[in-house]
C-alpha atoms as a PDB file:
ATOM      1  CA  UNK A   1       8.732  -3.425  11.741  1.00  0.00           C
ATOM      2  CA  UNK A   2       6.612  -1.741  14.368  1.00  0.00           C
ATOM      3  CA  UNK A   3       5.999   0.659  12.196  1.00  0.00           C
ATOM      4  CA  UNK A   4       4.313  -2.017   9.544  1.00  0.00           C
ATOM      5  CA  UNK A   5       2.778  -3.678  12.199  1.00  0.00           C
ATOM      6  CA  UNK A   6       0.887  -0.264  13.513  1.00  0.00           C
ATOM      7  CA  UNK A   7       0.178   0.336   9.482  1.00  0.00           C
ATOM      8  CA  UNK A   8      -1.434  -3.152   9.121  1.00  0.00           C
ATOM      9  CA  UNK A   9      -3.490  -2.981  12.031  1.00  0.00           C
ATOM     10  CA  UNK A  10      -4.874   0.428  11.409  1.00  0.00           C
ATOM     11  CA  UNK A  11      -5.970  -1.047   8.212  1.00  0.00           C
ATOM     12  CA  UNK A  12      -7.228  -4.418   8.843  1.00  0.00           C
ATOM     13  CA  UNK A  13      -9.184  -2.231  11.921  1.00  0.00           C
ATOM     14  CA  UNK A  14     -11.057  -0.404   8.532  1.00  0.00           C
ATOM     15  CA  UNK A  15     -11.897  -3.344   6.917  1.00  0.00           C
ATOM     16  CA  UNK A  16     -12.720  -5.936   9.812  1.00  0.00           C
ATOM     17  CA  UNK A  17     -16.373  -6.505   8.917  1.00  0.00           C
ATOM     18  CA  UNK A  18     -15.383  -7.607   5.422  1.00  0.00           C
ATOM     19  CA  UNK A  19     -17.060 -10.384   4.052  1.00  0.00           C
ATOM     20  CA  UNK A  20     -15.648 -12.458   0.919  1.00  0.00           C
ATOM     21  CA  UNK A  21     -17.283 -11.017  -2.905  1.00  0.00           C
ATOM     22  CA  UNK A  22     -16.415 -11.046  -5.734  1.00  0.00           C
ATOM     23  CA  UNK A  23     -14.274  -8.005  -6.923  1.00  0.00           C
ATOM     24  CA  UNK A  24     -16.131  -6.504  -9.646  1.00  0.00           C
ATOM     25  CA  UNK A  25     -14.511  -3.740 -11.513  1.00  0.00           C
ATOM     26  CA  UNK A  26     -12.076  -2.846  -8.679  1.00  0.00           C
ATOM     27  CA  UNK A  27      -8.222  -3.311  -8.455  1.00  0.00           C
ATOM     28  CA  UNK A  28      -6.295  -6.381  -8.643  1.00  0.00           C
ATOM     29  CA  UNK A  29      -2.998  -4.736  -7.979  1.00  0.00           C
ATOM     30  CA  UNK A  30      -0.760  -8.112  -9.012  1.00  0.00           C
ATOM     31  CA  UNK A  31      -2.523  -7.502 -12.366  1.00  0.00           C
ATOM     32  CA  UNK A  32      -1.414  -4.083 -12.309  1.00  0.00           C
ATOM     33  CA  UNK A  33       1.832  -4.133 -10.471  1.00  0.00           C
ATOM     34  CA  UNK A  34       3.555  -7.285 -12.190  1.00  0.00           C
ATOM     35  CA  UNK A  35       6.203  -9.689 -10.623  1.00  0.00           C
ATOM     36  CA  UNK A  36       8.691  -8.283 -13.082  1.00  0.00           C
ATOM     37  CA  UNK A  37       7.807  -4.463 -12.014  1.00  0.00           C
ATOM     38  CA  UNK A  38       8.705  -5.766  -8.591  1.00  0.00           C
ATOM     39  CA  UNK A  39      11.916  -7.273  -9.653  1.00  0.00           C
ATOM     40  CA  UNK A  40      13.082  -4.009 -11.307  1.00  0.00           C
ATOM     41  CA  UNK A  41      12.028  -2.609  -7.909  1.00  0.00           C
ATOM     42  CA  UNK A  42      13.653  -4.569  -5.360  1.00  0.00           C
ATOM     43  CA  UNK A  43      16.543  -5.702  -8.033  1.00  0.00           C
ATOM     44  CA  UNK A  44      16.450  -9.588  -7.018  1.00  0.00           C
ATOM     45  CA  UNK A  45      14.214 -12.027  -8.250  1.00  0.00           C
ATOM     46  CA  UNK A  46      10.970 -12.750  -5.974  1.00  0.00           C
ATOM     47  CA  UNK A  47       8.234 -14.827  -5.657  1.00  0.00           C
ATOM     48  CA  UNK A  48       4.830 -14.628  -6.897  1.00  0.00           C
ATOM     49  CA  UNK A  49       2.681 -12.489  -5.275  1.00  0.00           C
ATOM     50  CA  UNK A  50       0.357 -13.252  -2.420  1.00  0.00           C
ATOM     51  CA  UNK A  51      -2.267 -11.743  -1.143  1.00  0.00           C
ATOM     52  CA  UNK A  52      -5.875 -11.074  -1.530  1.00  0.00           C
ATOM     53  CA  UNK A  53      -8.693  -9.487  -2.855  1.00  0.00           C
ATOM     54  CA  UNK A  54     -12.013  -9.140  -0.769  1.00  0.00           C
ATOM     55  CA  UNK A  55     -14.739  -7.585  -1.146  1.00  0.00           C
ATOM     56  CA  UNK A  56     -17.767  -6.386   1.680  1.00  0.00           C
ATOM     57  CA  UNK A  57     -20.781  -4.544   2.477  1.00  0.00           C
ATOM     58  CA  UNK A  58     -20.842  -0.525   1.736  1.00  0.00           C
ATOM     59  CA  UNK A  59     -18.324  -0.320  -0.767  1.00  0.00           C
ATOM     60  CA  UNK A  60     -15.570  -1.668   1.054  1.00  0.00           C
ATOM     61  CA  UNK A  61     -12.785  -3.267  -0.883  1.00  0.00           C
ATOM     62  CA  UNK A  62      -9.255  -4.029  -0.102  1.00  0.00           C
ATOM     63  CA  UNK A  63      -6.907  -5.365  -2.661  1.00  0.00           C
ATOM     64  CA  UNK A  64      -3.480  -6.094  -0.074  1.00  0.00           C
ATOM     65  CA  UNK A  65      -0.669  -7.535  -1.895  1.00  0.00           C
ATOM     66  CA  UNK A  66       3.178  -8.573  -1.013  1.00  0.00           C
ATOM     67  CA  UNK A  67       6.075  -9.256  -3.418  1.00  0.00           C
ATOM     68  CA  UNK A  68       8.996 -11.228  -1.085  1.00  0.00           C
ATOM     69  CA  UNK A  69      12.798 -11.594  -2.696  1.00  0.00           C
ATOM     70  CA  UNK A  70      13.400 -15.705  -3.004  1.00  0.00           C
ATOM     71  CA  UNK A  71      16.528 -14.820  -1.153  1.00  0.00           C
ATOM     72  CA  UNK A  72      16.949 -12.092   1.459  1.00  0.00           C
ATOM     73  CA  UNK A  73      14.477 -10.101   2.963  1.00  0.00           C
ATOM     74  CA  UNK A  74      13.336  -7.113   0.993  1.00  0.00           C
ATOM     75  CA  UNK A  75       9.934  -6.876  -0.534  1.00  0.00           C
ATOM     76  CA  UNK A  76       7.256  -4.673  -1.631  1.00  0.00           C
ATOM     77  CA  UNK A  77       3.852  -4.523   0.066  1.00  0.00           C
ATOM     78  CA  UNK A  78       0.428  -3.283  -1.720  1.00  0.00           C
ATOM     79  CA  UNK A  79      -2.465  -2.164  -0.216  1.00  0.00           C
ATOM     80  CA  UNK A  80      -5.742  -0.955  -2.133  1.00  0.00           C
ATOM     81  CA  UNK A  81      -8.390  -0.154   0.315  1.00  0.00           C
ATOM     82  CA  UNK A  82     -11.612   1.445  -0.942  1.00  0.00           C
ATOM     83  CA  UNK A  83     -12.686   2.416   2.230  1.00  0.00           C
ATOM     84  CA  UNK A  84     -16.916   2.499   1.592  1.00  0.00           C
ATOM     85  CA  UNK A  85     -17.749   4.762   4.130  1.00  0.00           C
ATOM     86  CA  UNK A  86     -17.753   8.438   3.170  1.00  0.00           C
ATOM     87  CA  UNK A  87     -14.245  10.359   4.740  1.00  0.00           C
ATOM     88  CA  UNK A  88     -12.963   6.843   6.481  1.00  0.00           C
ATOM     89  CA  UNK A  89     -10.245   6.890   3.878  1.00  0.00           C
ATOM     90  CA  UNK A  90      -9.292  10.447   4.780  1.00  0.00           C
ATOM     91  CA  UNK A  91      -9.880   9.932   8.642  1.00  0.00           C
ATOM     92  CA  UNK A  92      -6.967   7.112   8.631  1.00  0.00           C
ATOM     93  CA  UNK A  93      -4.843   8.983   6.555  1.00  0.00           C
ATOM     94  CA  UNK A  94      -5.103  11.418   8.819  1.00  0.00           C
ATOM     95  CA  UNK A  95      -3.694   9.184  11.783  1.00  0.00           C
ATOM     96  CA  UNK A  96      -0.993   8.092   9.746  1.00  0.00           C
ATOM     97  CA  UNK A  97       1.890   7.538  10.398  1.00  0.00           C
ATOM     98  CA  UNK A  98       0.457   5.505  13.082  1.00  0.00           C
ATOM     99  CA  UNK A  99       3.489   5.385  15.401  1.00  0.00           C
ATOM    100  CA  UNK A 100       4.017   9.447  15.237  1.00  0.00           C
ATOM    101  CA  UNK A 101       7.196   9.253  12.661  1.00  0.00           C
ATOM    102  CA  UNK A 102       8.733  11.393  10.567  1.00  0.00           C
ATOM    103  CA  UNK A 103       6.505  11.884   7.142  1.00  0.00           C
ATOM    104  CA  UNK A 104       7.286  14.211   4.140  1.00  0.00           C
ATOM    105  CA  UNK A 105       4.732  15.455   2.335  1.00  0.00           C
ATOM    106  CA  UNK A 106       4.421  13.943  -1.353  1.00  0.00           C
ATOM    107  CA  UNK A 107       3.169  16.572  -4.160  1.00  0.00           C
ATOM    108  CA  UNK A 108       1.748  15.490  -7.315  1.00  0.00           C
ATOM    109  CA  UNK A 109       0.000  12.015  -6.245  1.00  0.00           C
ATOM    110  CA  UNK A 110      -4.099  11.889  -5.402  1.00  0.00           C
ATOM    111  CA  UNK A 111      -5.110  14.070  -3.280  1.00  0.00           C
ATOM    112  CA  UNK A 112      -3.062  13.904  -0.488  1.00  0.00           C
ATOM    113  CA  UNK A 113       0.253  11.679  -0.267  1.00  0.00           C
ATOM    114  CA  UNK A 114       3.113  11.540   2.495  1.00  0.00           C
ATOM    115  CA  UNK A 115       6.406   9.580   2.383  1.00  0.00           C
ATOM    116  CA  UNK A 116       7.223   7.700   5.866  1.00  0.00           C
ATOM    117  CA  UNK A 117      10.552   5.727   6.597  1.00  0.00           C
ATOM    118  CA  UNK A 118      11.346   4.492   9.563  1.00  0.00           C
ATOM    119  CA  UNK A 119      14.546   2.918  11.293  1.00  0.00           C
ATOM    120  CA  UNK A 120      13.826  -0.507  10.431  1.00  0.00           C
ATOM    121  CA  UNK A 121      14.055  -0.713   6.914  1.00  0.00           C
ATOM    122  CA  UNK A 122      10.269   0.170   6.016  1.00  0.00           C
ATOM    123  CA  UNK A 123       9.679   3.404   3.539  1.00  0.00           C
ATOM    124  CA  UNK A 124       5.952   3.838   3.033  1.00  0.00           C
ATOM    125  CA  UNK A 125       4.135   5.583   0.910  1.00  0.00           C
ATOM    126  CA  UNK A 126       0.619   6.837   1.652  1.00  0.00           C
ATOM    127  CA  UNK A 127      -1.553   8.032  -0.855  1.00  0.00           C
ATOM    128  CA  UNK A 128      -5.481   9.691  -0.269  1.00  0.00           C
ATOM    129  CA  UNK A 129      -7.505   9.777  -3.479  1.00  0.00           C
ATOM    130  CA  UNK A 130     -11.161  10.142  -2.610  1.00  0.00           C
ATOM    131  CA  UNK A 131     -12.449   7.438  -0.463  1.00  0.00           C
ATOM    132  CA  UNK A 132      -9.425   5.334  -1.567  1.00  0.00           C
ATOM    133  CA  UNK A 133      -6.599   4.865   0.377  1.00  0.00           C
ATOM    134  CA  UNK A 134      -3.158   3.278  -1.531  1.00  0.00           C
ATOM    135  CA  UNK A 135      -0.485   2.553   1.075  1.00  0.00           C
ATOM    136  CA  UNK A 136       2.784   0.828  -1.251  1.00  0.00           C
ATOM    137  CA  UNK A 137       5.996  -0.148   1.010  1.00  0.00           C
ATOM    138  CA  UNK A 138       9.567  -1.561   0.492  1.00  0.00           C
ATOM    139  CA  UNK A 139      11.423  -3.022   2.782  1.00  0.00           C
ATOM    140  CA  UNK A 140      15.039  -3.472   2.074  1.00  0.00           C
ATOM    141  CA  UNK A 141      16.471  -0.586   0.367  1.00  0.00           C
ATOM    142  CA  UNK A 142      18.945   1.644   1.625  1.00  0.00           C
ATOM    143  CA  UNK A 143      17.171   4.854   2.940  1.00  0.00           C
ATOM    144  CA  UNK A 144      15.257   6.974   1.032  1.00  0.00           C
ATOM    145  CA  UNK A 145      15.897   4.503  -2.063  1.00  0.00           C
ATOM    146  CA  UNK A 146      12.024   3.732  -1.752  1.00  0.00           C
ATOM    147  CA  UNK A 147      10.465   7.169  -2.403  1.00  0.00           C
ATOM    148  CA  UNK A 148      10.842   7.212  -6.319  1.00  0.00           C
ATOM    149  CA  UNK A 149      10.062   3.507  -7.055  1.00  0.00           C
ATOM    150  CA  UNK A 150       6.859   4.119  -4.656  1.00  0.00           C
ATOM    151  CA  UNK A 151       5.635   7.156  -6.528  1.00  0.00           C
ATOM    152  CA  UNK A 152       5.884   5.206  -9.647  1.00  0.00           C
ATOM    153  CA  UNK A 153       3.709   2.370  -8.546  1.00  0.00           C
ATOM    154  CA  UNK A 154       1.272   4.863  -6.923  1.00  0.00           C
ATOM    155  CA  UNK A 155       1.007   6.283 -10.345  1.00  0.00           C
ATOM    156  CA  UNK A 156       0.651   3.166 -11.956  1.00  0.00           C
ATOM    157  CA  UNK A 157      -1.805   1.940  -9.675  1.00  0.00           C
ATOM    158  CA  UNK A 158      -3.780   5.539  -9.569  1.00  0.00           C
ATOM    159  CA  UNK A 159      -4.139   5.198 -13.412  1.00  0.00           C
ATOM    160  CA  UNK A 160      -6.245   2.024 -12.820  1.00  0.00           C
ATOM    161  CA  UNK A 161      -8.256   3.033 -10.034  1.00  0.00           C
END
């Protein structure tokens, strides 16, 4: 959880002078990532997602999304962030993870991707592509479950970046 917690603020940090737009051609991940593609996930039945799209000045975008099981507490957590400023994306996934854990290098995804579980449930995946930073988590599964679910979301969400 403190994990998250350091992941979240690092990001909301990046996109604090955001101010509410519309979101153009940019990601919607719940349009992309579907309720059902999180139940297949997560293998109970969830809620709808919430979250947010906004929008702000220099390019910045952040599309941050959760899936939550009706019962229980796994979910899956999205976060799109187009990060506006040239090399922000790559400076915080540079930082990352944000608490010093473990991380495994991730071939094949953007430009740069790491894997990052942590003892309290949390397997994140981080992935650089460009100025666009694509952080996908699960919470829930037993360890290490996460990695191959994550990738394929990264690669379904890469596809429509």
């Amino acid at each position: 959880m403190k994990t998250t917690l350091i992941n979240l603020a690092v990001l909301t940090i990046a996109i604090v002078n955001l101010a509410s737009a519309n979101a153009g051609d940019k990601i919607d991940v719940p349009k992309v990532v579907t309720k059902s593609d999180a139940e297949r996930i997560l293998g109970v039945p969830v809620k709808d997602a919430k979250g947010r799209n906004q929008n702000g000045t220099d390019g910045y975008y952040d599309s941050e999304w959760t899936y939550h099981a009706i019962k229980g507490d796994k979910a899956l957590m999205f976060d799109v962030l187009y990060a506006g400023k040239p090399g922000l994306a790559a400076t915080m996934f540079s930082i990352l993870p944000a608490d010093g854990g473990k991380s495994t290098p991730v071939d094949g995804l953007g430009d740069k991707a790491m894997f990052c579980p942590n003892e309290t449930g949390m397997q994140m995946l981080h992935v650089l592509k460009g100025n666009i930073l694509v952080t996908i988590g699960i919470h829930g599964l037993p360890a290490n479950a996460g990695l191959d679910p994550e990738k394929s979301m990264a690669t379904k969400i890469l596809a429509n970046l």
